[in-house]
Protein backbone atom coordinates (compact mmCIF):
# COMPACT_ATOMS: atom_id res chain seq x y z
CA UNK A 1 -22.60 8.62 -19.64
CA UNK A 2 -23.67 9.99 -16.11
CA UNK A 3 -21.01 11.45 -14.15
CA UNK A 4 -19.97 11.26 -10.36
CA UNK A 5 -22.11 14.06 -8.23
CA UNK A 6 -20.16 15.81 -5.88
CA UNK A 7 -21.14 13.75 -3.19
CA UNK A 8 -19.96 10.91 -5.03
CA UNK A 9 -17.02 12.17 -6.04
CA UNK A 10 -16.01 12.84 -2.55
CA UNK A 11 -17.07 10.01 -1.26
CA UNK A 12 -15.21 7.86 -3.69
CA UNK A 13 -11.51 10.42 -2.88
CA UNK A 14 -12.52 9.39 1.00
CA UNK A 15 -12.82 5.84 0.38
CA UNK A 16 -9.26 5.82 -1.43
CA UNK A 17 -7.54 8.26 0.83
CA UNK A 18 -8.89 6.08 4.04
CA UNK A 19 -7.98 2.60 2.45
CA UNK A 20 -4.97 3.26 0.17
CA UNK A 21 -3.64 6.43 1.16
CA UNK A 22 -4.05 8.02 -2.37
CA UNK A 23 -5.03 11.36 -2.87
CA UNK A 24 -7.42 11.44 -6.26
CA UNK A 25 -8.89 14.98 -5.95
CA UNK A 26 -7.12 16.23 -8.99
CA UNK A 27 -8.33 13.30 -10.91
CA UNK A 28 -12.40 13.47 -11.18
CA UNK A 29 -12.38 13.58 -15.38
CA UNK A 30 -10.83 10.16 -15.19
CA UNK A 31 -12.56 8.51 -12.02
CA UNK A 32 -15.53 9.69 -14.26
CA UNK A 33 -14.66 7.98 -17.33
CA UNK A 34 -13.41 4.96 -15.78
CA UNK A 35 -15.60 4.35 -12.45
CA UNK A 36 -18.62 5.44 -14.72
CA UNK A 37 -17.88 2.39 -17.56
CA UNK A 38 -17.73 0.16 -15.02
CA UNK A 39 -20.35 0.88 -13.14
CA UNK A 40 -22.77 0.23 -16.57
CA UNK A 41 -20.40 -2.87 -16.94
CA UNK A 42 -21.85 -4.24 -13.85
CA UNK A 43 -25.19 -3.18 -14.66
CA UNK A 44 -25.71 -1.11 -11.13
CA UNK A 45 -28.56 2.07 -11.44
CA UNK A 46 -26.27 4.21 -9.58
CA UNK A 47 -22.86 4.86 -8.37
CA UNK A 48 -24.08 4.38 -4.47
CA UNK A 49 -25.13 1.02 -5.67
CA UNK A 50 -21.86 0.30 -6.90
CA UNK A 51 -19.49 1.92 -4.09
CA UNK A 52 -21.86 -0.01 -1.54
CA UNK A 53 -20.17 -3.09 -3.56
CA UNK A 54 -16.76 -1.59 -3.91
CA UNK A 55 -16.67 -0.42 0.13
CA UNK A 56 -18.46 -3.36 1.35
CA UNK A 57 -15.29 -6.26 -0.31
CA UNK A 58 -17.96 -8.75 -0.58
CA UNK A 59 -16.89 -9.31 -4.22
CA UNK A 60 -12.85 -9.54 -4.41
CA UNK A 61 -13.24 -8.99 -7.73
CA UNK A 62 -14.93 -6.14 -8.00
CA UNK A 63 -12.90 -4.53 -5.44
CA UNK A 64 -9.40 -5.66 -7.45
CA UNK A 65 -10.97 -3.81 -10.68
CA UNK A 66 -11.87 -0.41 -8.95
CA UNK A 67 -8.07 -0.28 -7.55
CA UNK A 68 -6.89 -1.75 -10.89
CA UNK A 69 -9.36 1.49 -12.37
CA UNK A 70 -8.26 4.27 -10.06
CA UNK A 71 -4.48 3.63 -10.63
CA UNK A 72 -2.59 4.86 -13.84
CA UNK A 73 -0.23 1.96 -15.32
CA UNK A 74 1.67 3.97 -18.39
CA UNK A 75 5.10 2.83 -18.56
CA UNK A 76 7.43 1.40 -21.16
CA UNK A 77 11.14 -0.11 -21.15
CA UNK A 78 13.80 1.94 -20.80
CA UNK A 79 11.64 4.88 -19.69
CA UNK A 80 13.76 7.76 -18.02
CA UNK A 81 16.81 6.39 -19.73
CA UNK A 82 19.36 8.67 -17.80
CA UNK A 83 18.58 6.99 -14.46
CA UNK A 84 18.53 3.41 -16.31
CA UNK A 85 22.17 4.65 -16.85
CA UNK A 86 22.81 5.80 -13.43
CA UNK A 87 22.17 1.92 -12.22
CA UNK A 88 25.08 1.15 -14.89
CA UNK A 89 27.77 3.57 -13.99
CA UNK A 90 27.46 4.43 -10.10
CA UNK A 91 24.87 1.95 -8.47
CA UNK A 92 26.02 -1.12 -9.82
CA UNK A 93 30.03 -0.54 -9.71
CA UNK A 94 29.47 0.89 -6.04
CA UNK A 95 27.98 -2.13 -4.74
CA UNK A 96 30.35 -4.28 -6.86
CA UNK A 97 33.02 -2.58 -4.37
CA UNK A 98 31.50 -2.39 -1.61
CA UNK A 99 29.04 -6.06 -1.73
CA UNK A 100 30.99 -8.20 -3.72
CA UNK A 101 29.88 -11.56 -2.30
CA UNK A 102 26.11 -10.72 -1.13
CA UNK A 103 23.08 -10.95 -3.16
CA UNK A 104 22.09 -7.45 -4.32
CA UNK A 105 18.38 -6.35 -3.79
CA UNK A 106 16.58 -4.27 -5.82
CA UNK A 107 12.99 -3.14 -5.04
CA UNK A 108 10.91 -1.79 -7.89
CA UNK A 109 8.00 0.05 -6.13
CA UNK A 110 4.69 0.35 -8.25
CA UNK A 111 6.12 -1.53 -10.81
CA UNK A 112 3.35 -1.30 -13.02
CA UNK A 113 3.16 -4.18 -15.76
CA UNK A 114 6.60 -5.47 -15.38
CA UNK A 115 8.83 -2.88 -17.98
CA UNK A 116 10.72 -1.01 -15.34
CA UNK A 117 12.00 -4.81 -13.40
CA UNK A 118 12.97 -6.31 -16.45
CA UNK A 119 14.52 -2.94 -18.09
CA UNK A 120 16.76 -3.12 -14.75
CA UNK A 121 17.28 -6.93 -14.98
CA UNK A 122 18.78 -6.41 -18.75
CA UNK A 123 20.77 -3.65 -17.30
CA UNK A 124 22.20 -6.57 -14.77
CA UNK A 125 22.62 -8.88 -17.24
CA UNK A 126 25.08 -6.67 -19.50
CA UNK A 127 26.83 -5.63 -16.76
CA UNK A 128 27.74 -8.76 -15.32
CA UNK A 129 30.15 -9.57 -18.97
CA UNK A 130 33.19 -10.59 -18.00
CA UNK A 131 32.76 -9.98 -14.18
CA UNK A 132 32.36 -12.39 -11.08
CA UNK A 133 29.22 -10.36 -9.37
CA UNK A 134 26.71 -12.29 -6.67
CA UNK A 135 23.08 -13.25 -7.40
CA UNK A 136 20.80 -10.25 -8.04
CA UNK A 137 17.35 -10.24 -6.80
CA UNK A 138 14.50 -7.62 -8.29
CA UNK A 139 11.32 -7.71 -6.84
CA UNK A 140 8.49 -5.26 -8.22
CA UNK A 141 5.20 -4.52 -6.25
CA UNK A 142 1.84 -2.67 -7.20
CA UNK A 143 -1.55 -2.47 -5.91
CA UNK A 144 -3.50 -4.03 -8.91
CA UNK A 145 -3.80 -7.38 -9.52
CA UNK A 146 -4.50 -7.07 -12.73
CA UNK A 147 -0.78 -5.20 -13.74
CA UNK A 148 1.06 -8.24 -11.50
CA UNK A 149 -0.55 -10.78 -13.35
CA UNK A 150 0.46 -8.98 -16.52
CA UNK A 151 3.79 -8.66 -15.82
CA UNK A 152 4.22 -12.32 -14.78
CA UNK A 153 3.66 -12.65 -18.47
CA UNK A 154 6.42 -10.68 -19.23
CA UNK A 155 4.77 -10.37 -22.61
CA UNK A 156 4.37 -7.27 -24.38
CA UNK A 157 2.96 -5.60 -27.64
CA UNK A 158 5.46 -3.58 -29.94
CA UNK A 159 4.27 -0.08 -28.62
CA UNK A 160 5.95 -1.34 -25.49
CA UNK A 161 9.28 -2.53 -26.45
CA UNK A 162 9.60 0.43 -29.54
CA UNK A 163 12.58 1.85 -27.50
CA UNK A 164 14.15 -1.09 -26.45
CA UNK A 165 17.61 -1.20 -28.52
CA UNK A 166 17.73 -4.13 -31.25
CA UNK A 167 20.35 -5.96 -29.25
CA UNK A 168 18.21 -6.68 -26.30
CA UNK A 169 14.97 -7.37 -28.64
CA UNK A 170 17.40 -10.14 -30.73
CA UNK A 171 18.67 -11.44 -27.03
CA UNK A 172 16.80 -10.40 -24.20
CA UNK A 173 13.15 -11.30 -26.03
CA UNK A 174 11.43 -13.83 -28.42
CA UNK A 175 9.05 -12.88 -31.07
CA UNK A 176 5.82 -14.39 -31.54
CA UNK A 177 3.88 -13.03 -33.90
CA UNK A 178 4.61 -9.53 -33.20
CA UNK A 179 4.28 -10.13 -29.01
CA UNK A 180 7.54 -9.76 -27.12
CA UNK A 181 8.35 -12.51 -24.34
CA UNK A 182 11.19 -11.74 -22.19
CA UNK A 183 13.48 -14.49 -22.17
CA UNK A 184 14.36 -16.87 -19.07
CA UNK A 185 17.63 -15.78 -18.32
CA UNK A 186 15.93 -12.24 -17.49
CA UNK A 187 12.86 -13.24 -15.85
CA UNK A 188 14.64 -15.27 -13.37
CA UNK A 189 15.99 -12.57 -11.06
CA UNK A 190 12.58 -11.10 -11.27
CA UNK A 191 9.78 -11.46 -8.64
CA UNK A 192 6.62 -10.05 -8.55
CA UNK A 193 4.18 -9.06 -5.37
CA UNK A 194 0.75 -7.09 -4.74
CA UNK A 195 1.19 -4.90 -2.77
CA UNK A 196 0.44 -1.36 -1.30
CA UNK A 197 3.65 0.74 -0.25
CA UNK A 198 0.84 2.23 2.11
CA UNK A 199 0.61 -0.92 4.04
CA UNK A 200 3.46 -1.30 6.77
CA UNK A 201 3.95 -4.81 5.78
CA UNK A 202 4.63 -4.43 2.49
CA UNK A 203 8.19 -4.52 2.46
CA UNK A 204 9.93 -7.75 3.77
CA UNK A 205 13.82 -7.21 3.25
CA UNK A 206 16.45 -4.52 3.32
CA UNK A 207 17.16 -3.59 -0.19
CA UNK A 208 20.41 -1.86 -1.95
CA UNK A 209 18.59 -0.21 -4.25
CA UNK A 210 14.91 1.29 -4.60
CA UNK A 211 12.95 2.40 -7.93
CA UNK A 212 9.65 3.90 -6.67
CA UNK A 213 8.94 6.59 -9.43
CA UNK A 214 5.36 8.51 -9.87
CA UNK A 215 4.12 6.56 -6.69
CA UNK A 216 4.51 8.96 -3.85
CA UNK A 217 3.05 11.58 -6.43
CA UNK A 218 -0.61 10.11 -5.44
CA UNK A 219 -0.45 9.71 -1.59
CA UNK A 220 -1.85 12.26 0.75
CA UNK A 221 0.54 14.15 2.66
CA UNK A 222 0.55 12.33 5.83
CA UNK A 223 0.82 8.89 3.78
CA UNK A 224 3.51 10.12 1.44
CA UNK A 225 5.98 10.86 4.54
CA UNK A 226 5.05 7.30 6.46
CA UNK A 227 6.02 5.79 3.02
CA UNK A 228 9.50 7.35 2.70
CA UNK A 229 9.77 6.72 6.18
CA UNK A 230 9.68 2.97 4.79
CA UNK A 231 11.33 3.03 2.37
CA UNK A 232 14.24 4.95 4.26
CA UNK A 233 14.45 2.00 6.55
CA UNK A 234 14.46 -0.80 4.44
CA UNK A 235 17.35 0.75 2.34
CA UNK A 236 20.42 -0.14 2.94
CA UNK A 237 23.36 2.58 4.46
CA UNK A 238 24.24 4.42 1.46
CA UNK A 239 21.49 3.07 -0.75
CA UNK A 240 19.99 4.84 -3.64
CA UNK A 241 15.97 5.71 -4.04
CA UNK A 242 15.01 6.81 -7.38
CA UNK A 243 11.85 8.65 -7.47
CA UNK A 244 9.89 10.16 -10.34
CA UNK A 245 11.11 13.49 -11.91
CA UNK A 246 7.91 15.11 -10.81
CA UNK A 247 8.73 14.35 -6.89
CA UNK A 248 10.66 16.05 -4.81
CA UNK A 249 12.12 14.86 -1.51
CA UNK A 250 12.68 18.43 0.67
CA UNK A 251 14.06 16.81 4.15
CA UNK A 252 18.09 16.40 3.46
CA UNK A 253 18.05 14.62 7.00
CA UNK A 254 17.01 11.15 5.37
CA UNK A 255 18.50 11.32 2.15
CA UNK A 256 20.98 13.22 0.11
CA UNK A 257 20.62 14.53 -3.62
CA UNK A 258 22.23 13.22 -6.08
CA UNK A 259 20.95 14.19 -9.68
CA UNK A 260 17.94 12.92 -11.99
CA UNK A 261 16.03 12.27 -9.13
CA UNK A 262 18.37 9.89 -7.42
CA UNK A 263 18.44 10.41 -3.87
CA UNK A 264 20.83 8.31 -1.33
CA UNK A 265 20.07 7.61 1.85
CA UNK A 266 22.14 9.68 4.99
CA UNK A 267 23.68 7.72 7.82
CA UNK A 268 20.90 6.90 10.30
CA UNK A 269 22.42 8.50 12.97
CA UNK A 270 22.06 11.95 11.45
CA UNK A 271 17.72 11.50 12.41
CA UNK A 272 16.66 13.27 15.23
C-alpha cells in the first residue's frame, strides 16, 4: 500500500483546514490507510490524481466519500452515560420550569450515525410519564453524507445497542433478525441535516440545549473559536452545551462550568 509523501500529506491537511476547518495533522497513519484504499478503489496511479478529483468537486460523490473518510464516526447509545443523566435530572426539569408551553430544541452537533439523537429522544420519552411537557424537537447534523443517511435508518447492529438497557431494547426498538430499528414514537422528534458546524449557515434556530461532543476537538484554532462563537449564539439564555470530555472551554465570559463537561451559557451582556 503506498503511503501519502509529505507533500501529499500536507497538501491533503491544507485542503481540509481551508474547506472544513479541520485540523488532521495528528492523523497521517489513518489518512494513509483510508485515503490510500480509496485511492486504489478508484483505480487513480497517484494520490495527485486523486486530490485533483477530490479538490476539483467535479464528482459529488467522490468528494462526499473523502469527507465521509477523513471523519471518525465511533459512537454508540448511551455513550458518556453521566451526561445522558444530566439531561434527566437538571436540563430537562429546568426547562420544564422555566418553558413549560414552548417546544424544546435540542441540537445534536456531529451526530454521527444517529445513537447520540435517539439516546436523547428515549431520555425524552421516559421523562415525559405522567407529565404535561410541550413538543420536543432534536435535530442532529454531520458533515458526511454517508453517517446522515445511516442514521435516517435508525437501524443498528447489536455491537451498537449492547449498552442500551433491556427496557428500551423491548420498547424503544424492534428486532429483525438481530438488527435494531428504533421505533416510531422515537424517531419522530428526530431530524437529521448535513451539515458543517464550520459553515455560518449551518444552524437555523435558537436551541435550549446543545450536544456537540469530540467535534471542536478537530478544528483549527481560529475555526474552533468562530464555532463556539455559534454555537454561543444560537443557545438559548441559560442553555447548556455539552462538549466532549477531551475539550475544554477556557473563556468563562461565554459560558460557565458546570461538571462532566457541561457548560451553560453566561448572560450576553457579560461579552465585551
Amino acid at each position: 500500500m503506498d503511503h501519502l509523501t509529505d507533500k501529499e500529506f500536507d497538501r491533503v491537511c491544507t485542503h481540509l483546514s481551508r474547506t472544513f476547518g479541520l485540523n488532521m495533522r495528528s492523523k497521517r497513519v489513518l489518512l494513509n490507510c483510508r485515503l490510500s484504499r480509496e485511492r486504489e478503489r478508484l483505480g487513480f496511479s497517484s494520490f495527485s490524481a486523486y486530490l485533483d478529483k477530490v479538490e476539483s468537486e467535479t464528482d459529488p460523490e467522490a468528494t462526499a466519500r473523502f469527507v465521509d473518510l477523513v471523519t471518525t464516526h465511533y459512537t454508540y447509545f448511551l455513550r458518556e452515560r453521566r451526561q445522558f443523566d444530566f439531561l434527566r435530572t437538571t436540563a430537562f426539569p429546568e426547562l420544564e420550569r422555566s418553558k413549560p408551553n414552548r417546544t424544546w430544541n435540542i441540537l445534536c452537533a456531529g451526530c454521527s450515525t444517529g445513537e447520540e439523537c435517539y439516546t436523547a429522544s428515549m431520555i425524552v420519552e421516559d421523562y415525559r410519564r405522567g407529565r404535561d411537557l410541550p413538543p420536543v424537537r432534536i435535530t442532529g447534523i454531520d458533515i458526511s453524507k454517508a453517517a446522515i443517511e445511516k442514521a435516517r435508518r435508525a437501524t443498528y447492529q447489536f455491537a451498537h445497542v449492547e449498552k442500551v438497557p433491556p427496557r428500551w431494547l423491548s420498547s424503544y426498538f424492534t428486532n429483525d433478525g438481530g438488527n435494531y430499528t428504533v421505533t416510531d414514537a422515537i424517531r419522530r422528534r428526530v431530524t437529521f441535516a448535513q451539515a458543517n458546524l464550520n459553515d455560518p449557515d449551518a444552524l437555523q434556530r435558537r436551541y435550549d440545549l446543545i450536544m456537540c461532543r469530540n467535534v471542536i476537538i478537530y478544528f483549527d484554532g481560529r475555526t474552533r473559536e468562530q464555532v463556539l462563537d455559534s454555537l454561543y449564539r444560537h443557545l438559548a439564555v441559560s442553555g447548556y452545551l455539552i462538549l466532549g470530555h477531551a475539550e475544554i472551554i477556557r473563556s468563562r465570559t461565554k459560558f460557565v462550568y458546570r461538571r462532566d463537561s457541561v457548560y451553560q451559557k453566561q448572560p450576553e451582556a457579560i461579552i465585551p
